[in-house]
Protein backbone atom coordinates (compact mmCIF):
# COMPACT_ATOMS: atom_id res chain seq x y z
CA UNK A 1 0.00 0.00 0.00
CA UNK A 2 3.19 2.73 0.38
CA UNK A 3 3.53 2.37 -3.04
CA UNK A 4 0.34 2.55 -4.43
CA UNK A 5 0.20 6.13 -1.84
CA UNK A 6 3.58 7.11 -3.03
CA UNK A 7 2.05 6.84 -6.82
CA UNK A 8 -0.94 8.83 -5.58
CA UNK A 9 1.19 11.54 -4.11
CA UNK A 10 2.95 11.82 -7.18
CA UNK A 11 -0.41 12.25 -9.50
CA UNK A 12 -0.03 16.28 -9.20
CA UNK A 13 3.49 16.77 -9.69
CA UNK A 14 4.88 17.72 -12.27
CA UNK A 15 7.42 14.73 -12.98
CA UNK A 16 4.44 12.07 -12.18
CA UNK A 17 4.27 9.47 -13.81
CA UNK A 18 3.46 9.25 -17.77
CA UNK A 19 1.74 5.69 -17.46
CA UNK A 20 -1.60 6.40 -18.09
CA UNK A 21 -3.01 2.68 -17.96
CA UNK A 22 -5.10 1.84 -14.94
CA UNK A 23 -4.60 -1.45 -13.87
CA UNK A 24 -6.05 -4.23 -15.15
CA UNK A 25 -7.37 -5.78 -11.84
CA UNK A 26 -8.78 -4.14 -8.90
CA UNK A 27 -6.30 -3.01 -6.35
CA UNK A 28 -5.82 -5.50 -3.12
CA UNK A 29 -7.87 -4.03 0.11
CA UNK A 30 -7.53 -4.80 3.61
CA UNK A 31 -10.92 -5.78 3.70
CA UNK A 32 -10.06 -8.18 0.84
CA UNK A 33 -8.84 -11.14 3.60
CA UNK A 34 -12.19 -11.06 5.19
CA UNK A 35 -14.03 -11.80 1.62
CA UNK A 36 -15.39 -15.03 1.01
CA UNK A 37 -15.08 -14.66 -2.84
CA UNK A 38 -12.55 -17.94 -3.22
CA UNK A 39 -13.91 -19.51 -0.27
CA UNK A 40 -17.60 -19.71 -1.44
CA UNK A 41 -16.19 -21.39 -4.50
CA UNK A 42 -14.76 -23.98 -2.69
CA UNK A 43 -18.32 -24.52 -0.56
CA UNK A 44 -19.90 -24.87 -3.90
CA UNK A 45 -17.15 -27.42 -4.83
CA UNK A 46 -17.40 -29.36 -1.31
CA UNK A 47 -21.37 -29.17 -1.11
CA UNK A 48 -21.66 -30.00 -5.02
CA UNK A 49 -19.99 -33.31 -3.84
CA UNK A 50 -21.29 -34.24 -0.72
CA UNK A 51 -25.15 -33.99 -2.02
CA UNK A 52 -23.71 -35.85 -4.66
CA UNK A 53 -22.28 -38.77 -2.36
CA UNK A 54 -25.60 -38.17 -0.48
CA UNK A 55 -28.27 -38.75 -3.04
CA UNK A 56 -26.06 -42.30 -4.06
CA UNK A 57 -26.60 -43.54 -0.24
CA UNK A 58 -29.83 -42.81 -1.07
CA UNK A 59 -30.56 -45.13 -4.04
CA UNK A 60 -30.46 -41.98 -6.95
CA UNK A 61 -26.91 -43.53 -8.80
CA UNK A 62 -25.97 -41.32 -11.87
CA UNK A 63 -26.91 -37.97 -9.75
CA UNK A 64 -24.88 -35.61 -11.32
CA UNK A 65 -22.31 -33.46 -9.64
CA UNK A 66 -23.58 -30.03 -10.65
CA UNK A 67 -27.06 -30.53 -11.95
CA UNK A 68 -30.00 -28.36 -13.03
CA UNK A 69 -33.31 -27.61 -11.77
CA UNK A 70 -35.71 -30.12 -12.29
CA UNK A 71 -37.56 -28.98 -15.83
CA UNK A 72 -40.54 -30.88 -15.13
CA UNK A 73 -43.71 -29.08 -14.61
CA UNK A 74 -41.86 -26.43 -13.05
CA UNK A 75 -41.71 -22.71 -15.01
CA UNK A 76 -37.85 -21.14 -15.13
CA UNK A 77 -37.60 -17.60 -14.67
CA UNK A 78 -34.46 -16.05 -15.60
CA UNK A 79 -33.60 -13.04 -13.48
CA UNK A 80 -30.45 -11.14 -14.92
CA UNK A 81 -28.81 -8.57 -12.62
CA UNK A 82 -26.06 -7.02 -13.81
CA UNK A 83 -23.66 -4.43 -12.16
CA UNK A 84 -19.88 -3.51 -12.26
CA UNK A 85 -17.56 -6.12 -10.94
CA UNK A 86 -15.38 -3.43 -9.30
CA UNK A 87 -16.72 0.18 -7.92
CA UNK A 88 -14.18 1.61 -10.41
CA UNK A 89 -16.16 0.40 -13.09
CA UNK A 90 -14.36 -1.19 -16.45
CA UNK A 91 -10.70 -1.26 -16.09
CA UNK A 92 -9.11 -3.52 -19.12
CA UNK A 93 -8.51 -1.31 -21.85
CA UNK A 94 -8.29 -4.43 -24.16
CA UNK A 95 -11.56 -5.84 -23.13
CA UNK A 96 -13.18 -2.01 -23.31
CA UNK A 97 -12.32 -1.81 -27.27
CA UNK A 98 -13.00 -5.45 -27.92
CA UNK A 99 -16.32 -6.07 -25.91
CA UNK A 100 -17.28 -2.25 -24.38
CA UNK A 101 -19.40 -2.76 -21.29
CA UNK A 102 -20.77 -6.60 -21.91
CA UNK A 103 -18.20 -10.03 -22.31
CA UNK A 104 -17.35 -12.43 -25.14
CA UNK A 105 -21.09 -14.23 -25.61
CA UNK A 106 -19.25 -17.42 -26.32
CA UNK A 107 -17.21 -17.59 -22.89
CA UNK A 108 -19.71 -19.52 -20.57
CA UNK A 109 -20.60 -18.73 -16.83
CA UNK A 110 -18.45 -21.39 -14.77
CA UNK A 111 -20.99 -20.86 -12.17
CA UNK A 112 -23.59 -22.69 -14.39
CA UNK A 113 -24.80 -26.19 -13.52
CA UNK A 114 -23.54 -28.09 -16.68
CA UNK A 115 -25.08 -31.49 -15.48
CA UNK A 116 -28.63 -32.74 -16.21
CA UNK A 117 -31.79 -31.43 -14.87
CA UNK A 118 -33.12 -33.34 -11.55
CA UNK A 119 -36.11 -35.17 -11.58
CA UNK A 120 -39.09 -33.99 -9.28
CA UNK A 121 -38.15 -36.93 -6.85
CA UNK A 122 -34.33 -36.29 -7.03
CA UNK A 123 -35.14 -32.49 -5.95
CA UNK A 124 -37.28 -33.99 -3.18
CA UNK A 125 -34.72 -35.62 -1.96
CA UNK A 126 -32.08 -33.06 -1.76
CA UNK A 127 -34.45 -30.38 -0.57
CA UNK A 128 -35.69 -32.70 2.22
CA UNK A 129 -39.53 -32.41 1.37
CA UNK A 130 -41.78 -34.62 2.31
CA UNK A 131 -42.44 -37.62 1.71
CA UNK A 132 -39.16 -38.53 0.77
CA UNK A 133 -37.03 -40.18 3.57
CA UNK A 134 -33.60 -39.26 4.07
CA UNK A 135 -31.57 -36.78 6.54
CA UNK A 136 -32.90 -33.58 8.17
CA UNK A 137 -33.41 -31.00 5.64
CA UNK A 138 -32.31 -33.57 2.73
CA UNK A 139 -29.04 -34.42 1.10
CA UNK A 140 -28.68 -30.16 1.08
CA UNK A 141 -28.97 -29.92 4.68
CA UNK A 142 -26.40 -32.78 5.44
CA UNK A 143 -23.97 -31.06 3.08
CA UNK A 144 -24.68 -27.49 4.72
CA UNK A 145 -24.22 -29.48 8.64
CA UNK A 146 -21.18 -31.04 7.64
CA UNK A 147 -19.50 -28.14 6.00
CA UNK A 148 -20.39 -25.68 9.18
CA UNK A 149 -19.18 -27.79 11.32
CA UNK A 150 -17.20 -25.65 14.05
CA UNK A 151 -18.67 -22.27 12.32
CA UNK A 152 -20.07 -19.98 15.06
CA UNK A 153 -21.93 -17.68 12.91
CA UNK A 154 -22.75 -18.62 9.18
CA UNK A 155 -24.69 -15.33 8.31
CA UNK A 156 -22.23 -13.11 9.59
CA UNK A 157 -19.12 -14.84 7.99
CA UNK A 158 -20.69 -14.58 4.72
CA UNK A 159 -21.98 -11.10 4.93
CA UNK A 160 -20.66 -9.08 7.34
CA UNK A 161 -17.14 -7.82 5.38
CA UNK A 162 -19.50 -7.71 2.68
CA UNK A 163 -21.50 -4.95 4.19
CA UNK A 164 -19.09 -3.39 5.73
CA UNK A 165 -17.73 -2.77 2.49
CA UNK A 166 -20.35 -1.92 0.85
CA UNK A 167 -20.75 0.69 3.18
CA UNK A 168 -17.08 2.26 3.65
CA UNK A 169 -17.39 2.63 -0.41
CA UNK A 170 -20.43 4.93 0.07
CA UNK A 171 -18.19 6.74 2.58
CA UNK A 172 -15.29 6.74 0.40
CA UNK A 173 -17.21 7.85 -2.40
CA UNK A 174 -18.38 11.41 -0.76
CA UNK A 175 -14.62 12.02 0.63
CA UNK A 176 -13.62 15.06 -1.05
CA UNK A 177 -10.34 13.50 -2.72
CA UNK A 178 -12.85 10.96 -4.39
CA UNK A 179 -15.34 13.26 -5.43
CA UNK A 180 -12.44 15.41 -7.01
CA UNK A 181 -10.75 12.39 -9.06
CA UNK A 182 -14.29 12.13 -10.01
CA UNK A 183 -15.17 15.11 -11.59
CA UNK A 184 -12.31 14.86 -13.34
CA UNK A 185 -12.61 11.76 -14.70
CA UNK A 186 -16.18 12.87 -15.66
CA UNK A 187 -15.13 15.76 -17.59
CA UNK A 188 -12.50 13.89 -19.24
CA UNK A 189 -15.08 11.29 -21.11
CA UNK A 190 -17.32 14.10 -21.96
CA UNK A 191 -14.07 15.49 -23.79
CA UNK A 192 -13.55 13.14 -25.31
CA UNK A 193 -17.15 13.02 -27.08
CA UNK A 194 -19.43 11.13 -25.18
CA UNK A 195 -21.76 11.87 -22.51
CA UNK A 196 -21.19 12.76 -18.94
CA UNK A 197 -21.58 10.33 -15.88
CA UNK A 198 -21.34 10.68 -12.64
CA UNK A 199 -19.27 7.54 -11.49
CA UNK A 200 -17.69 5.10 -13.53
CA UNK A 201 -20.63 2.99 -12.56
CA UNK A 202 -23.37 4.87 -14.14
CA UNK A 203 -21.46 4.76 -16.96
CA UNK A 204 -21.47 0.93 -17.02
CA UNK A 205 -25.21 1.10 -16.40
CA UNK A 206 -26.07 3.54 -19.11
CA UNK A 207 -29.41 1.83 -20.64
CA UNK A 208 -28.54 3.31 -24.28
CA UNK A 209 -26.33 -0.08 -24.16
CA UNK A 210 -29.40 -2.22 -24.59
CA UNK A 211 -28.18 -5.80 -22.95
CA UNK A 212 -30.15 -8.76 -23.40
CA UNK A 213 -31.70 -10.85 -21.57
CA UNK A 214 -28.31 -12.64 -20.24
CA UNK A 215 -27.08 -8.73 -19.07
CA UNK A 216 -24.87 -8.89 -22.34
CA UNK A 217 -24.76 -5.36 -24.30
CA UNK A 218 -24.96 -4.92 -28.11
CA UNK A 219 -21.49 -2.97 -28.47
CA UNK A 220 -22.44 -0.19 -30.52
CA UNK A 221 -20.03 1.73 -31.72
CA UNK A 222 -21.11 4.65 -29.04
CA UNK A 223 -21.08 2.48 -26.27
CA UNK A 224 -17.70 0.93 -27.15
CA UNK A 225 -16.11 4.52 -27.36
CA UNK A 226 -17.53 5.04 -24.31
CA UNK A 227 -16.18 2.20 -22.65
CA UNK A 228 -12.38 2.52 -23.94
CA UNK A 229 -12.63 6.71 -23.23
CA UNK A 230 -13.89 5.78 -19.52
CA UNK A 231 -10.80 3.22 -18.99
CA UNK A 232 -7.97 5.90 -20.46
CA UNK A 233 -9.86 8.70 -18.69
CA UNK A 234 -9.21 6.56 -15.13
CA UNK A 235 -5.48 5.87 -16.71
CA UNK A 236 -5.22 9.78 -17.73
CA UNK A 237 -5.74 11.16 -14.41
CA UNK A 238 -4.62 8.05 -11.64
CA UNK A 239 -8.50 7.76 -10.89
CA UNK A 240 -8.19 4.71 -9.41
CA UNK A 241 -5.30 4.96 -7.50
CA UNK A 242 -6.76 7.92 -5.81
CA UNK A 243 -9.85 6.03 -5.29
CA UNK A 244 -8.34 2.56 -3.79
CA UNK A 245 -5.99 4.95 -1.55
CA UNK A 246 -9.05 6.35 0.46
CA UNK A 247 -11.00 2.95 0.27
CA UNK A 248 -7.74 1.34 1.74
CA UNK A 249 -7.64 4.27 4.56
CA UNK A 250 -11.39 3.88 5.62
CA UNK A 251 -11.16 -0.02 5.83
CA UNK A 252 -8.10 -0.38 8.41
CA UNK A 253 -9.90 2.39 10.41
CA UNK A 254 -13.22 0.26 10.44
CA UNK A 255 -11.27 -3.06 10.67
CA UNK A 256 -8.84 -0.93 13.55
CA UNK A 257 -12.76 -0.35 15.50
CA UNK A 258 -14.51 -3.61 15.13
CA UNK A 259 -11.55 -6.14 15.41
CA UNK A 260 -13.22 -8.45 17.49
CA UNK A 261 -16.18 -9.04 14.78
CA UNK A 262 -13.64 -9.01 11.84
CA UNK A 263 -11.32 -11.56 13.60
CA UNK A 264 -14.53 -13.99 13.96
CA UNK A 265 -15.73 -13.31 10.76
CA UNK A 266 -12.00 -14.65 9.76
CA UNK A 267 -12.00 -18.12 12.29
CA UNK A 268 -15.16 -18.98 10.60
CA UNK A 269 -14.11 -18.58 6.65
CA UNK A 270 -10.68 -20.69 8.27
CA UNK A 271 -13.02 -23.49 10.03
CA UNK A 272 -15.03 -23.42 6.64
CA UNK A 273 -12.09 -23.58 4.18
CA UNK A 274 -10.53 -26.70 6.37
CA UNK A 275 -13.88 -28.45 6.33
CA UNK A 276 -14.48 -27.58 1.93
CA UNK A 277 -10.97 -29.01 2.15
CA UNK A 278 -11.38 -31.96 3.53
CA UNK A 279 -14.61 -32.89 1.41
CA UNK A 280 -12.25 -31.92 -1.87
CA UNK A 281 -9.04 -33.60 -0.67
CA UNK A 282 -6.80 -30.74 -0.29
């Protein structure tokens, strides 16, 4: 973090420096150790099997690791929500000119279920409803026992940091350094031709960019311009870097005040990640 506040110091000097690419990934946070983002990966992973191993015991052979929703009688409704990964918005300037604000159509969701859909009495069983016999709360509820085994609070390890973070951004964002680096950047898109936003993320949003029903955009020309002027824009003027330095401030001060919650929150995702570990083998 000295270095990323040395770069920041140097933004309005007059021998800063002439790299005007924003990096690629989002900075590293404090807060970032008390995420779950790898961790509920590995749940998935460890719960995927263990329902798996489950439903077997129970007579269903062939269940498939990662299935669908049974298709059977039952209506799908696709929800789509889709939002910046990072409160900085876009920040590959490769991706920006290739794709704009959407993703490659043909790369697939690794989060999708790419095994068969479950048959009514298959969901039964791993949702525990009646009158199926089997454990407490079905195969689901065995997994979920076995892999909070130890865990003292399951809600608050998955969302508290989450919060918490959500909330110091909010903060961060009406800081007057923040709201500075974003005017800035603001003014710098709109001179470059396009329109003016106020935050990267409304930018992202804009609903001129028409996505589909899967959240994917159409990449018009306008929106891809858009895109690749909002990345250099951040490059141009250290926008990020300014940013991440007053997110990174605000976080050890909260994580400085409520220790005692954060530490928990961090013996839980530990208990957790030796338990998904021990399912998976490793």
């Amino acid at each position: 973090m000295a270095l990323l506040i040395a770069a920041v110091a140097g933004c309005g000097a007059g021998g800063g420096s002439t790299d005007h690419t924003p990096p690629k990934e989002e900075p590293r946070l404090p807060i970032d150790r008390y995420r779950q983002d790898d961790d509920f990966q590995r749940y998935s992973q460890a719960h995927d099997l263990l329902v798996q191993r489950c439903m077997v015991r129970l007579g269903f052979t062939g269940f498939p690791r990662h299935p669908q929703l049974p298709s059977m009688g039952m209506r799908h409704i696709t929800m789509v929500a889709v939002s910046a990964s990072t409160p900085y918005g876009r920040l590959d300037l490769d991706q920006a000119r290739r794709w704009g604000y959407g993703w490659d159509p043909k790369k697939k969701d690794g989060r999708e279920p790419d095994g068969r859909p479950m048959t009514e009495k298959e969901y039964a069983a791993v949702q525990g409803d009646p009158p199926r016999k089997g454990p407490k709360g079905g195969c689901n509820g065995q997994a979920d026992r076995r892999l909070y085994r130890g865990v003292k609070d399951e809600q608050r390890m998955w969302s508290y940091a989450t919060g918490r973070e959500v909330r110091l951004e909010k903060a961060a964002q009406r800081d007057p350094r923040v709201r500075r680096a974003l005017k800035t950047w603001s003014r710098c898109v709109e001179d470059k031709g396009f329109a003016r936003y106020a935050t990267p993320r409304d930018a992202f949003r804009d609903k001129r960019w028409s996505r589909a029903s899967d959240g994917n955009t159409t990449r018009t020309k306008r929106e891809v311009g858009t895109a690749v002027a909002d990345v250099e824009c951040k490059g141009e003027h250290h926008t990020v870097e300014v940013w991440s330095s007053v997110l990174a401030e605000r976080q050890r001060t909260d994580i400085a005040r409520h220790r005692a919650t954060y530490d928990a929150v961090r013996r839980d995702l530990d208990t957790m990640r030796s338990n998904a570990g021990a399912v998976l083998g490793r």
